[in-house]
PDB file of N, CA and C in Angstrom:
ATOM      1  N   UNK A   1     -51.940 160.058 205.239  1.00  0.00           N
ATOM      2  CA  UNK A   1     -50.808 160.870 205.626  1.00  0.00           C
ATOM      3  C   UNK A   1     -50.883 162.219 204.912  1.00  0.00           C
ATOM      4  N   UNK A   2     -50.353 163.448 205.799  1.00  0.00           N
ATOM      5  CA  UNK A   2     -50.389 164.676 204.895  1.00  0.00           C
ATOM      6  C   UNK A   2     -49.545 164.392 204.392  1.00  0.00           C
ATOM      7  N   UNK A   3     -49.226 165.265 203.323  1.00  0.00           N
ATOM      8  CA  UNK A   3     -48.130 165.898 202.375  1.00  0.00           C
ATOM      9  C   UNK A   3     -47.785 167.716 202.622  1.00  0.00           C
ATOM     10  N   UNK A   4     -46.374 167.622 202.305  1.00  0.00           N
ATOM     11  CA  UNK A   4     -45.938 169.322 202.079  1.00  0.00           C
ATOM     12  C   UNK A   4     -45.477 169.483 200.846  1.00  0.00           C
ATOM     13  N   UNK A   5     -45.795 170.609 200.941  1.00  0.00           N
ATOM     14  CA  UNK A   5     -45.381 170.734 199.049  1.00  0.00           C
ATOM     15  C   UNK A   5     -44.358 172.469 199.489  1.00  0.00           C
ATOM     16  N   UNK A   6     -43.684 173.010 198.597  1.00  0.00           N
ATOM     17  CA  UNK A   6     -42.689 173.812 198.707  1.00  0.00           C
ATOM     18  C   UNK A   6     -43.823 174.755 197.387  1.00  0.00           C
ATOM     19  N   UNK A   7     -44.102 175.761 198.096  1.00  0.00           N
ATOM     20  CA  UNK A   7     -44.712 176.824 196.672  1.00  0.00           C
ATOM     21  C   UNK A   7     -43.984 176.829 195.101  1.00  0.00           C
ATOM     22  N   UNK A   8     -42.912 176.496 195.074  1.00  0.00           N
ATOM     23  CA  UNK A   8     -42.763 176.507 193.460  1.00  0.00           C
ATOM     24  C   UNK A   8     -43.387 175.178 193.078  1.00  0.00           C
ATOM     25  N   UNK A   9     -43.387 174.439 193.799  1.00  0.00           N
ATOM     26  CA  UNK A   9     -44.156 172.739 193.266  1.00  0.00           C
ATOM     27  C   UNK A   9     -45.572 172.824 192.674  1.00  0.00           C
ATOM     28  N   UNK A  10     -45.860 171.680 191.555  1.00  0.00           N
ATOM     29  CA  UNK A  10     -46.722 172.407 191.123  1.00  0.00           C
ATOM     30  C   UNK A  10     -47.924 171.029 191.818  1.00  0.00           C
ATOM     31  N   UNK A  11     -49.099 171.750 191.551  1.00  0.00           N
ATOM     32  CA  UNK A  11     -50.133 170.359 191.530  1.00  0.00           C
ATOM     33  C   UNK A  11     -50.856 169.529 190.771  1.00  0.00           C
ATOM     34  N   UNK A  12     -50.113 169.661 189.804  1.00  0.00           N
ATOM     35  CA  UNK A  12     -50.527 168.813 188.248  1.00  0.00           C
ATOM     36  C   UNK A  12     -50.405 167.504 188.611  1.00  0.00           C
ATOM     37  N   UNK A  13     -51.317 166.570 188.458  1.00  0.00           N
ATOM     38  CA  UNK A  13     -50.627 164.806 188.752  1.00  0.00           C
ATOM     39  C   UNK A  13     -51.849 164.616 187.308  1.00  0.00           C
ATOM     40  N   UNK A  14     -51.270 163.701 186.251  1.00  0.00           N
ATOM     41  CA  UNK A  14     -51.951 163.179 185.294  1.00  0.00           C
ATOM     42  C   UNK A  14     -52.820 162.467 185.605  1.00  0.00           C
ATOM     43  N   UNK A  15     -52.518 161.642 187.244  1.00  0.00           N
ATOM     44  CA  UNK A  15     -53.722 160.515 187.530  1.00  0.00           C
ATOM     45  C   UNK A  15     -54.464 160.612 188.467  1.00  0.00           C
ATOM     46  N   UNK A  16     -54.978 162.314 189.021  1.00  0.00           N
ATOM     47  CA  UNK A  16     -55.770 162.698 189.849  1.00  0.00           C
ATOM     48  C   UNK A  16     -56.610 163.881 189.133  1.00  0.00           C
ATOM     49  N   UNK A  17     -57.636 163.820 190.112  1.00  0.00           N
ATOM     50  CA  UNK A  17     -58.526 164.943 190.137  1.00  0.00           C
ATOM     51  C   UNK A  17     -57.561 165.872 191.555  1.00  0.00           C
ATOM     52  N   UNK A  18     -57.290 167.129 191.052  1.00  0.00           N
ATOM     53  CA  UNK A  18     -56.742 167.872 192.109  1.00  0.00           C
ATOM     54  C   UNK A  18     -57.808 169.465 192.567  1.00  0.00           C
ATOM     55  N   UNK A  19     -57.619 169.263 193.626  1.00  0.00           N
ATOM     56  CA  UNK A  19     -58.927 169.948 194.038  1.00  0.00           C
ATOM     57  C   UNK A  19     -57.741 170.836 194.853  1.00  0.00           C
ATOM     58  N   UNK A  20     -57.516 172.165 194.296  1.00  0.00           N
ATOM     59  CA  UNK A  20     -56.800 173.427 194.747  1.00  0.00           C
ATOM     60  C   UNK A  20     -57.501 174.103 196.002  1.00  0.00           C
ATOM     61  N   UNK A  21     -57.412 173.660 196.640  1.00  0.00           N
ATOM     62  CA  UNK A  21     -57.941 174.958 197.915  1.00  0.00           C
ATOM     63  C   UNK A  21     -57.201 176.311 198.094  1.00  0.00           C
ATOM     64  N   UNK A  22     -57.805 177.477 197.473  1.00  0.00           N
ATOM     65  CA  UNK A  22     -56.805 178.162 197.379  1.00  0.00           C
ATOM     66  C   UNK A  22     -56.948 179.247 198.950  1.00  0.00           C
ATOM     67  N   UNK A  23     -56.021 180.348 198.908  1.00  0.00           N
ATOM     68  CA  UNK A  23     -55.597 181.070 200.213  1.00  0.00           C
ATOM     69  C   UNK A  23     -56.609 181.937 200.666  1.00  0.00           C
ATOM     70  N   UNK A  24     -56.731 181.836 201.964  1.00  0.00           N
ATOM     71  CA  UNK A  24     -57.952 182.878 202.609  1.00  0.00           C
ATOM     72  C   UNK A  24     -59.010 182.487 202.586  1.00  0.00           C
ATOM     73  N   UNK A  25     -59.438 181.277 202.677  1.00  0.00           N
ATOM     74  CA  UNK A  25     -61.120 180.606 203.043  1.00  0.00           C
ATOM     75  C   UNK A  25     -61.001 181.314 204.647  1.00  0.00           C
ATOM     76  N   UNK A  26     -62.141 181.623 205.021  1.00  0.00           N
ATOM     77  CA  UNK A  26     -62.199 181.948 206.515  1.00  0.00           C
ATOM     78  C   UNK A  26     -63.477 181.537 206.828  1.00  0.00           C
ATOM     79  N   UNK A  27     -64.472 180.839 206.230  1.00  0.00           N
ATOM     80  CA  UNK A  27     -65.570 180.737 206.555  1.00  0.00           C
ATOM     81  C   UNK A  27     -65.969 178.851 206.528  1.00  0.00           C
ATOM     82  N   UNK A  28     -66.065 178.767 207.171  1.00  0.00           N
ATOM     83  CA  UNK A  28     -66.852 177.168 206.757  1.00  0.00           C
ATOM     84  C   UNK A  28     -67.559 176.762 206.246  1.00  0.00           C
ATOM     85  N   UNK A  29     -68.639 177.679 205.987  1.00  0.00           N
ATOM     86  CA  UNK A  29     -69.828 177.413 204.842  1.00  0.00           C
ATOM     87  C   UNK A  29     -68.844 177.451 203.502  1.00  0.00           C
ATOM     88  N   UNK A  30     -68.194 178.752 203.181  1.00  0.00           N
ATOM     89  CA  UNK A  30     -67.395 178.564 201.863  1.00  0.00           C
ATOM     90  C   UNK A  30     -66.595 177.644 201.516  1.00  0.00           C
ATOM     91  N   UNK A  31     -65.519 177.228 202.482  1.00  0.00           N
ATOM     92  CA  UNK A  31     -64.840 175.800 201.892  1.00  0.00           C
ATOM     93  C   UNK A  31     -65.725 174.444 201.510  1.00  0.00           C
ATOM     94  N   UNK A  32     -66.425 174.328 202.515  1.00  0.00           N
ATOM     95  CA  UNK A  32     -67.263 173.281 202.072  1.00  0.00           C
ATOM     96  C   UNK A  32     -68.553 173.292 200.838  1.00  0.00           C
ATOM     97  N   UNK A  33     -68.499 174.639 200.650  1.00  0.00           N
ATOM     98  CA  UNK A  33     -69.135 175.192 198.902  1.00  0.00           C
ATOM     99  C   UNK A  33     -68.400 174.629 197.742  1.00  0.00           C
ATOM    100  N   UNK A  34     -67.442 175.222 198.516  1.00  0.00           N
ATOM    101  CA  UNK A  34     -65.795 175.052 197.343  1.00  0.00           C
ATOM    102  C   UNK A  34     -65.518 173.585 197.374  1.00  0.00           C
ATOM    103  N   UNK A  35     -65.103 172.904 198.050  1.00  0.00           N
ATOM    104  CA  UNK A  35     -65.388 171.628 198.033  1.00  0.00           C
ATOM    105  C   UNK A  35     -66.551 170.914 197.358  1.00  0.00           C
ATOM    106  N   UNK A  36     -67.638 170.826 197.738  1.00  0.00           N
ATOM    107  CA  UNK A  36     -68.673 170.173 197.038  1.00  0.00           C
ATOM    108  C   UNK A  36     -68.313 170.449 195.636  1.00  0.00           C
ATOM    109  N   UNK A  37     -68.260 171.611 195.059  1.00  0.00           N
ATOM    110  CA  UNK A  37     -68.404 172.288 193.405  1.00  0.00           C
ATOM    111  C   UNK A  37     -66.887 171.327 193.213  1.00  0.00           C
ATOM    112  N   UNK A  38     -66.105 171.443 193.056  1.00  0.00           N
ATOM    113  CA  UNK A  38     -65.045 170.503 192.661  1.00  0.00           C
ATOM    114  C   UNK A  38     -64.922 168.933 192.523  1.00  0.00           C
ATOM    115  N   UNK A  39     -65.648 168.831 193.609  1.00  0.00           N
ATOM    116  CA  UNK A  39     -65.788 167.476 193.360  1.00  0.00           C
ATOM    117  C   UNK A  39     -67.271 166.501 192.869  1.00  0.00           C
ATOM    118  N   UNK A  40     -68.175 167.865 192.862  1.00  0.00           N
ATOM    119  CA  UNK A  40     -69.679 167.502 192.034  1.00  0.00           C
ATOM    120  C   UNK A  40     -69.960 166.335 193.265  1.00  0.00           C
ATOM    121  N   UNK A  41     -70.057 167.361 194.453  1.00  0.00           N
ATOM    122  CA  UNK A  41     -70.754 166.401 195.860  1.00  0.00           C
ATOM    123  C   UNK A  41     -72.466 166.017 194.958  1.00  0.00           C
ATOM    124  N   UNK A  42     -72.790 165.043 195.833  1.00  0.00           N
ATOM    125  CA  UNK A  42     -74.407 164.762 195.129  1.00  0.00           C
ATOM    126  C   UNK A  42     -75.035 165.791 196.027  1.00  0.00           C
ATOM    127  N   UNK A  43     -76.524 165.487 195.507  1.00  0.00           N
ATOM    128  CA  UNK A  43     -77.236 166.951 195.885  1.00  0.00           C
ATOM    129  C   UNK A  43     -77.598 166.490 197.375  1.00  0.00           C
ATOM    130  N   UNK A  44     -77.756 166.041 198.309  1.00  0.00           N
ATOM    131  CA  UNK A  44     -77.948 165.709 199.396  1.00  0.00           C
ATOM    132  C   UNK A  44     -76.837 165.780 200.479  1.00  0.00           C
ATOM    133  N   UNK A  45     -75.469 166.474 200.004  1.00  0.00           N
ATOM    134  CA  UNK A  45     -74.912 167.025 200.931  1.00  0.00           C
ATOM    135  C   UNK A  45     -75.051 168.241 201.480  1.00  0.00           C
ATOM    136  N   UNK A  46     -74.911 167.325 203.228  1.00  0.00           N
ATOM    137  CA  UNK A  46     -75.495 168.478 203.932  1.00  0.00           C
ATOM    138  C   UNK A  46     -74.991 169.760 204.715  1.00  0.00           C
ATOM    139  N   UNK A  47     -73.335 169.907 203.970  1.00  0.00           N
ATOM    140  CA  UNK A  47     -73.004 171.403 204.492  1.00  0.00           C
ATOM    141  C   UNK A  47     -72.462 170.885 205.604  1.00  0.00           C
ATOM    142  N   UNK A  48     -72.133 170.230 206.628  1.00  0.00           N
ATOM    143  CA  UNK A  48     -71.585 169.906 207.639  1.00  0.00           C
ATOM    144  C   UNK A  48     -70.426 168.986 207.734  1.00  0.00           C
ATOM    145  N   UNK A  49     -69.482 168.491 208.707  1.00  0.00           N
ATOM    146  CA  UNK A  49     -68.183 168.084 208.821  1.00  0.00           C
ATOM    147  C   UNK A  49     -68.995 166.556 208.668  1.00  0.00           C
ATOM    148  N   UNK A  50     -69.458 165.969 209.328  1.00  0.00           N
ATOM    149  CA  UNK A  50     -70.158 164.492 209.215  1.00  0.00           C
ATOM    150  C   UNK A  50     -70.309 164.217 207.252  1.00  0.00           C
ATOM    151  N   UNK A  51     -71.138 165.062 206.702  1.00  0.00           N
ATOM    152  CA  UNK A  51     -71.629 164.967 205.802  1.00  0.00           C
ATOM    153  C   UNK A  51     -70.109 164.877 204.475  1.00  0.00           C
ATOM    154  N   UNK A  52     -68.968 165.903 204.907  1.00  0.00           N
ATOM    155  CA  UNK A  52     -68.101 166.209 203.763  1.00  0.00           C
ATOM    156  C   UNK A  52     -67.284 164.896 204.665  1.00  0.00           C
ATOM    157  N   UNK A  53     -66.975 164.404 205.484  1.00  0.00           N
ATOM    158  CA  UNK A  53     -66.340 162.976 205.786  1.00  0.00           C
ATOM    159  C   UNK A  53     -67.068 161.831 205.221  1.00  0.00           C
ATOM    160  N   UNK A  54     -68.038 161.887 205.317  1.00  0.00           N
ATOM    161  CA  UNK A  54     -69.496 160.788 204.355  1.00  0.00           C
ATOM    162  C   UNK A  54     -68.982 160.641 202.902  1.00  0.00           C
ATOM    163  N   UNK A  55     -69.196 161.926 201.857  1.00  0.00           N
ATOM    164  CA  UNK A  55     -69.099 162.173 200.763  1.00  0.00           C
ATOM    165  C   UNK A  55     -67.214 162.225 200.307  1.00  0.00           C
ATOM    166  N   UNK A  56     -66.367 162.576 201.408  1.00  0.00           N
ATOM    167  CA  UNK A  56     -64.908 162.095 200.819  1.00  0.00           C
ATOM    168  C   UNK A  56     -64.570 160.554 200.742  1.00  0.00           C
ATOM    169  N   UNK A  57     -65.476 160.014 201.766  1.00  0.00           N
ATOM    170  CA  UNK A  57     -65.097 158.216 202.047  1.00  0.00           C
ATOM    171  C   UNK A  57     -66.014 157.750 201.125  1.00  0.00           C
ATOM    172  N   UNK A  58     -66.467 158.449 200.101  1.00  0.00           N
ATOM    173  CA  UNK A  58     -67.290 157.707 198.990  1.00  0.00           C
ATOM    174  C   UNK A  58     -66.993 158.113 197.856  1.00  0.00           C
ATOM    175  N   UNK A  59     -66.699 158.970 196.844  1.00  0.00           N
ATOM    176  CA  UNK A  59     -66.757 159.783 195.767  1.00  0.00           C
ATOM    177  C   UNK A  59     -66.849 158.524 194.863  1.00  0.00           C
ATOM    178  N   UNK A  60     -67.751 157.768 194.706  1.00  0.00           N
ATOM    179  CA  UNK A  60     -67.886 156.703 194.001  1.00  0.00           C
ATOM    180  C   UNK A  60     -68.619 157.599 192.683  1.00  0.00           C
ATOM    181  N   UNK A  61     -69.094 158.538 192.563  1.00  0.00           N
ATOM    182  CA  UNK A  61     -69.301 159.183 191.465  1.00  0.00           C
ATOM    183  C   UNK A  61     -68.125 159.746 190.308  1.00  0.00           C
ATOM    184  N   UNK A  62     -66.723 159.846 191.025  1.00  0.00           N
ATOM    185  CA  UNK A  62     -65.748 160.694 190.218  1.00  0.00           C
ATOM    186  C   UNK A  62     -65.302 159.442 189.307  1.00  0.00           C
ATOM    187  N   UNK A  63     -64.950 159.633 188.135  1.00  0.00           N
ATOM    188  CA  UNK A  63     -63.955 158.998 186.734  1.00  0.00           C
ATOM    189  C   UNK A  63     -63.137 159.307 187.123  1.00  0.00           C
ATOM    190  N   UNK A  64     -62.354 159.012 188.602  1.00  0.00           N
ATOM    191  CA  UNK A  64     -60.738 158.895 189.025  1.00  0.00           C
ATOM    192  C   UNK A  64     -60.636 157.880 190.315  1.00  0.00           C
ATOM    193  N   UNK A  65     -59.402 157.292 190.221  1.00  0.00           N
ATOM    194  CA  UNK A  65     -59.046 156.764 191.471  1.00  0.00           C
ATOM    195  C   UNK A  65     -58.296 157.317 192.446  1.00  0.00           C
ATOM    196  N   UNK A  66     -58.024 158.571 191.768  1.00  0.00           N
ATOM    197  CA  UNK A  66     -57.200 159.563 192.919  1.00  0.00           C
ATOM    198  C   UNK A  66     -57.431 160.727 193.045  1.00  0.00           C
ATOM    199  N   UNK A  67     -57.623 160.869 194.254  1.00  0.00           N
ATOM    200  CA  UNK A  67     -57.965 162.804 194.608  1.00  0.00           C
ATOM    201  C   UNK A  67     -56.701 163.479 195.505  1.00  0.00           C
ATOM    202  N   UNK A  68     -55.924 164.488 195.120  1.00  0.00           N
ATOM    203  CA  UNK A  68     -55.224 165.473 195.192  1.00  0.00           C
ATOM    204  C   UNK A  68     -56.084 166.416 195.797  1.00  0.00           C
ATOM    205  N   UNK A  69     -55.836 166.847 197.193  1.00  0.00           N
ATOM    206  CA  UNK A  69     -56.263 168.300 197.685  1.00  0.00           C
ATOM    207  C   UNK A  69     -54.718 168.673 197.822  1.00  0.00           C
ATOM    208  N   UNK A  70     -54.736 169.970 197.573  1.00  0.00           N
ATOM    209  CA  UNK A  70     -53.705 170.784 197.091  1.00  0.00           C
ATOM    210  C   UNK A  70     -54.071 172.198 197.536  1.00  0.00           C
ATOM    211  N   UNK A  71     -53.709 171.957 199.051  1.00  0.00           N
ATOM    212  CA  UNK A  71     -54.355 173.418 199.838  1.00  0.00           C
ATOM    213  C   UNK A  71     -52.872 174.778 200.018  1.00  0.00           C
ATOM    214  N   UNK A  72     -53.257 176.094 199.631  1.00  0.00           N
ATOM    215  CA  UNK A  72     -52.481 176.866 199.542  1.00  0.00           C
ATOM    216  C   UNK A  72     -51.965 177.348 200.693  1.00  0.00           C
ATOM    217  N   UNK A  73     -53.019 177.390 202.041  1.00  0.00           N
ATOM    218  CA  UNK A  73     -52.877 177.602 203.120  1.00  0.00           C
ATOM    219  C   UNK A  73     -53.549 176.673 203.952  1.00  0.00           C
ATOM    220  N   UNK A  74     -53.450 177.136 205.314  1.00  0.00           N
ATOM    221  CA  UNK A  74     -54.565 176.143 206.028  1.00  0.00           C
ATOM    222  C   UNK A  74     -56.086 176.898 205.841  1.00  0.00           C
ATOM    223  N   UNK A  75     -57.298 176.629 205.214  1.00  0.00           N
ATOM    224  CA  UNK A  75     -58.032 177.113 205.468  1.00  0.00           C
ATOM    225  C   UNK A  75     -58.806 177.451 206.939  1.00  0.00           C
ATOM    226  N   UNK A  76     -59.830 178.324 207.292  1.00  0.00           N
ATOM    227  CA  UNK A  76     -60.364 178.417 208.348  1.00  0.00           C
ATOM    228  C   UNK A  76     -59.242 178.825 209.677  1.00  0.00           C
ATOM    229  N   UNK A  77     -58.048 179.270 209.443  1.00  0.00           N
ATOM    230  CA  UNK A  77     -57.178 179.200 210.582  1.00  0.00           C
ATOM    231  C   UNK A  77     -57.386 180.457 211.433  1.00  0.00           C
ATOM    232  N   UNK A  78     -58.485 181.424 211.014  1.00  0.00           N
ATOM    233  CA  UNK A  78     -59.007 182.162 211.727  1.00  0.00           C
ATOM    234  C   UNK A  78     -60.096 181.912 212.617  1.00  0.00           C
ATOM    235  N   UNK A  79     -60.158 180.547 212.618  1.00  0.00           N
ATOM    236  CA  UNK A  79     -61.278 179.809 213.701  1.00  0.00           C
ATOM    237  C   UNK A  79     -60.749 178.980 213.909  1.00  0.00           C
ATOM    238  N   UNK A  80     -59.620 178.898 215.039  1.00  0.00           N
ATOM    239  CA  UNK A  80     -58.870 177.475 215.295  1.00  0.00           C
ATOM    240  C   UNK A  80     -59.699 175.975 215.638  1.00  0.00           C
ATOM    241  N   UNK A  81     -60.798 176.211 215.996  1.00  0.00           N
ATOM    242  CA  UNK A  81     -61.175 174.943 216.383  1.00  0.00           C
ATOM    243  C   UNK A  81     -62.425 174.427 214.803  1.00  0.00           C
ATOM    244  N   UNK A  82     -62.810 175.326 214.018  1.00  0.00           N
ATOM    245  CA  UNK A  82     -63.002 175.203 212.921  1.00  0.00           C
ATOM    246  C   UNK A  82     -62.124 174.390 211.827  1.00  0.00           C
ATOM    247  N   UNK A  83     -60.816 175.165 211.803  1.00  0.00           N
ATOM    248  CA  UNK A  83     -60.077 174.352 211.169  1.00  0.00           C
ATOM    249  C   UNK A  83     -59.244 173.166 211.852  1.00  0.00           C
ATOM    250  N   UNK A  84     -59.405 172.706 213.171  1.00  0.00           N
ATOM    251  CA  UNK A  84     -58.896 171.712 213.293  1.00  0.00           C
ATOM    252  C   UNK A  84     -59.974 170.810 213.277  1.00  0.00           C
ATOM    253  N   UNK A  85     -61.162 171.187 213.377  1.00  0.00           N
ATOM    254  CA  UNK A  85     -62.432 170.036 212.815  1.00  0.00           C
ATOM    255  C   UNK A  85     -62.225 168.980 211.231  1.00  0.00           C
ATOM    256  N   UNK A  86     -61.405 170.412 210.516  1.00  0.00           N
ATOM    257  CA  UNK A  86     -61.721 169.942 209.054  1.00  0.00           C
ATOM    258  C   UNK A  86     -60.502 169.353 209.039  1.00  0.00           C
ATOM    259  N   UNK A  87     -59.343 169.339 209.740  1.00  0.00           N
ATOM    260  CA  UNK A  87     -58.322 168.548 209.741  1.00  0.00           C
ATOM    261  C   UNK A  87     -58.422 167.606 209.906  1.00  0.00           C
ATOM    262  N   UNK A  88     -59.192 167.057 211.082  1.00  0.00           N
ATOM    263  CA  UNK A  88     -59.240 166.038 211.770  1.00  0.00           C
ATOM    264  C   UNK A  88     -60.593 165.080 210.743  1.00  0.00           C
ATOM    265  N   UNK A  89     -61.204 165.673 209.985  1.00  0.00           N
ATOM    266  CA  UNK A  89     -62.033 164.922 209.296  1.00  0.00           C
ATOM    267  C   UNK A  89     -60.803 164.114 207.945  1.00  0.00           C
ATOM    268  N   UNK A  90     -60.046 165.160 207.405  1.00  0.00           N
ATOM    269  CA  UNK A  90     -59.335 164.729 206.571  1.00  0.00           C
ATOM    270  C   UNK A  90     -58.750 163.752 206.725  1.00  0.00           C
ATOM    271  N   UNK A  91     -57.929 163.725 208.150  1.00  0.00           N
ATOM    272  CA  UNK A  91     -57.146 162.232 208.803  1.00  0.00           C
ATOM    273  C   UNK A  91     -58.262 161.471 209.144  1.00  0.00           C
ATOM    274  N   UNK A  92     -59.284 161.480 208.880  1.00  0.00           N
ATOM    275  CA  UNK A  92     -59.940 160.177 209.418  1.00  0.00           C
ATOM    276  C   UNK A  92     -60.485 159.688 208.272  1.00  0.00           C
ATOM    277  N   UNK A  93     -61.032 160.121 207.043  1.00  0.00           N
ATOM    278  CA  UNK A  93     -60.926 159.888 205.723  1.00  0.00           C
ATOM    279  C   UNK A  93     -59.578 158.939 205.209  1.00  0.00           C
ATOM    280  N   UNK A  94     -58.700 160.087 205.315  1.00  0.00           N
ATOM    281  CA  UNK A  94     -57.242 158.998 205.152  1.00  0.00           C
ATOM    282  C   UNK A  94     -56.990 157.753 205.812  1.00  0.00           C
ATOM    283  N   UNK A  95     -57.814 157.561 206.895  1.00  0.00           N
ATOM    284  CA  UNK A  95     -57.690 156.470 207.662  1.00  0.00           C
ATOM    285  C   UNK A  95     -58.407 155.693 207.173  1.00  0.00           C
ATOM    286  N   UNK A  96     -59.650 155.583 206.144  1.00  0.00           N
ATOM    287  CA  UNK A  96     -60.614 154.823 205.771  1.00  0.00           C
ATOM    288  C   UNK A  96     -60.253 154.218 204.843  1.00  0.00           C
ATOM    289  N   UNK A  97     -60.178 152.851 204.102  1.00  0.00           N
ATOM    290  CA  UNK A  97     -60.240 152.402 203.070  1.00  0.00           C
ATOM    291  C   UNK A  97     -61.581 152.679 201.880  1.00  0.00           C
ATOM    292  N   UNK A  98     -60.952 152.763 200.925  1.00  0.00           N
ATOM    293  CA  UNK A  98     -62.343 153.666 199.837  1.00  0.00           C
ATOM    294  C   UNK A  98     -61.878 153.027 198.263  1.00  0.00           C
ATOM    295  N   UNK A  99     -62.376 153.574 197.423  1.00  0.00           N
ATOM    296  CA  UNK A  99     -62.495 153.105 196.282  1.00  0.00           C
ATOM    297  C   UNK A  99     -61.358 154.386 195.755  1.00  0.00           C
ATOM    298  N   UNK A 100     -61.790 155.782 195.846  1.00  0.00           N
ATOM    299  CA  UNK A 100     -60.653 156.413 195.509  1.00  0.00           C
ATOM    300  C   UNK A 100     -59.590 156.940 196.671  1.00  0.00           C
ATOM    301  N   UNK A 101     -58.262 156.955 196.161  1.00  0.00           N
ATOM    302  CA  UNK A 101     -57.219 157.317 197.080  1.00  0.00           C
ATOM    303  C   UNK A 101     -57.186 158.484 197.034  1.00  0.00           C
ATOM    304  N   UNK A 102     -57.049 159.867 198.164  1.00  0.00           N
ATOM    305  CA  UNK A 102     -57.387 160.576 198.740  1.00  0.00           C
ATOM    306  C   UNK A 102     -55.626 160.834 198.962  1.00  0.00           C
ATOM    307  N   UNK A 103     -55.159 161.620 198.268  1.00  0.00           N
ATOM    308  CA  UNK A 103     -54.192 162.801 199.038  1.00  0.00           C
ATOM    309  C   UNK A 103     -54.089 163.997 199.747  1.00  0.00           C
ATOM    310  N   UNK A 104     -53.630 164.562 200.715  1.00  0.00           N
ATOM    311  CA  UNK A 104     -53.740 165.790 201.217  1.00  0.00           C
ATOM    312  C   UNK A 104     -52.234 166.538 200.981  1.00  0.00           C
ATOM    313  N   UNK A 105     -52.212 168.111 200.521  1.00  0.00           N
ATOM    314  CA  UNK A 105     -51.149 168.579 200.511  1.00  0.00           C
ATOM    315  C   UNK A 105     -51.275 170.069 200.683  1.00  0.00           C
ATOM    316  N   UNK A 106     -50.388 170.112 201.937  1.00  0.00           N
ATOM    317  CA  UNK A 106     -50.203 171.719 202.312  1.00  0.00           C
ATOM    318  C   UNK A 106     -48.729 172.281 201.972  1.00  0.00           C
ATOM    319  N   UNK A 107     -48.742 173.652 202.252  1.00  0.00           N
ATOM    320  CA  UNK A 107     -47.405 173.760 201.803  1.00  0.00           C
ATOM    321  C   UNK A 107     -46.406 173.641 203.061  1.00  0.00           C
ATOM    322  N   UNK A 108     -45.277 173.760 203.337  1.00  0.00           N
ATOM    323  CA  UNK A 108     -44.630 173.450 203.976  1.00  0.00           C
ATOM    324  C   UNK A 108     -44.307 174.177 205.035  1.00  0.00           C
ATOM    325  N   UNK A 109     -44.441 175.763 204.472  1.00  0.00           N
ATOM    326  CA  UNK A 109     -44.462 176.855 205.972  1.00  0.00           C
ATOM    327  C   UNK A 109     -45.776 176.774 206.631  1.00  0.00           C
ATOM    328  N   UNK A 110     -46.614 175.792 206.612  1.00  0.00           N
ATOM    329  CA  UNK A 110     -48.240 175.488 207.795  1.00  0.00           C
ATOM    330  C   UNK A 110     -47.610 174.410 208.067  1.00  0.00           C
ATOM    331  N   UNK A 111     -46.281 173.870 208.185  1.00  0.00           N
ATOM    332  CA  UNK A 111     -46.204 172.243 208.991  1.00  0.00           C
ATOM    333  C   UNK A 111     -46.806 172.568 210.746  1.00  0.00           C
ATOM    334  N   UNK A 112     -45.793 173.813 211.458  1.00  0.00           N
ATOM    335  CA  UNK A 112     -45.880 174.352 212.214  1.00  0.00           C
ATOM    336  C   UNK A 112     -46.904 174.433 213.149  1.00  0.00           C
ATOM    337  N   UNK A 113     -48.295 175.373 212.083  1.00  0.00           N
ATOM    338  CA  UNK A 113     -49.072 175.618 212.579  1.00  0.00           C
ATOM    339  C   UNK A 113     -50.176 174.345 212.363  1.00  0.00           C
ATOM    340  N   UNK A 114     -49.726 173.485 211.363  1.00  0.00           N
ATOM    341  CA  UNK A 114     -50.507 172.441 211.661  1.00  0.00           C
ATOM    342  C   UNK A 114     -50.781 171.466 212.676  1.00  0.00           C
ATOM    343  N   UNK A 115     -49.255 170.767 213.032  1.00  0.00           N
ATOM    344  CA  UNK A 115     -48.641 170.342 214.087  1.00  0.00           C
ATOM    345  C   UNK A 115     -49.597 171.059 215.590  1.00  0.00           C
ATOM    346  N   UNK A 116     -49.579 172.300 215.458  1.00  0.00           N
ATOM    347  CA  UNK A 116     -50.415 172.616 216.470  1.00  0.00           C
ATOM    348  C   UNK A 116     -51.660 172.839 216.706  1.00  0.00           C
ATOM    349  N   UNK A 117     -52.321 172.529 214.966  1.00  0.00           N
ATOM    350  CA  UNK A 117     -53.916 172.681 215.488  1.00  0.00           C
ATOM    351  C   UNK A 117     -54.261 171.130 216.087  1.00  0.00           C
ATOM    352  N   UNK A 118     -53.144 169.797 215.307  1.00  0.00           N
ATOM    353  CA  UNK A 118     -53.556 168.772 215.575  1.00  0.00           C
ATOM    354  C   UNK A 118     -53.165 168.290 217.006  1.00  0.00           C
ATOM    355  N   UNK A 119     -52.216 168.893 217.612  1.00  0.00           N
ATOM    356  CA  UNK A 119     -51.752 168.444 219.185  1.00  0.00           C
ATOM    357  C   UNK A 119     -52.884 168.440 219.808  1.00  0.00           C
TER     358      UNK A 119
END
């Protein structure tokens, strides 16, 4: 399930790794840079939506049972069908049973435009 968060909220949780996506990714190669480096993807990820759904339904490498994404905006929303790729990978991750639990959190003024990349 997503989450909304209200901008004064913060993303501190003591019992996660929180992985900040912060505002203005527009590229897909870069989020998924930014991604890998945060979460110390292994070296055989391959840069693609298959590959960062592979490596979220596993992070059997991290010293946590919980991952916090804690996105500032929607990334990629200057490529609508870009960022509804990476949406739709996220809900299907969330849909997977895994070893670590996997949160997603946007802020609350993208419910909107989320709602409509996922329709």
């Amino acid at each position: 399930m997503i989450e909304f968060h209200s901008l004064e909220s913060s993303a501190s949780d003591d019992e996660s790794c929180v992985v900040r996506i912060p505002e203005g990714i527009t590229h897909k190669e870069n989020l998924l840079r930014y991604i890998a480096a945060k979460l110390n993807f292994p070296d055989y990820f391959g840069f693609n939506w298959d590959a960062l759904d592979e490596c979220l339904a596993d992070l059997s490498w991290l010293q946590t049972s919980k991952v916090l994404f804690w996105h500032d905006d929607i990334p990629l929303s200057n490529e609508p069908e870009e960022a509804r790729r990476y949406l739709q990978v996220l809900h299907e991750v969330l849909s997977e049973p895994g070893r670590v639990q996997l949160r997603i959190s946007f802020p609350k003024k993208a419910k909107a435009e989320l709602d409509k990349l996922l329709a």
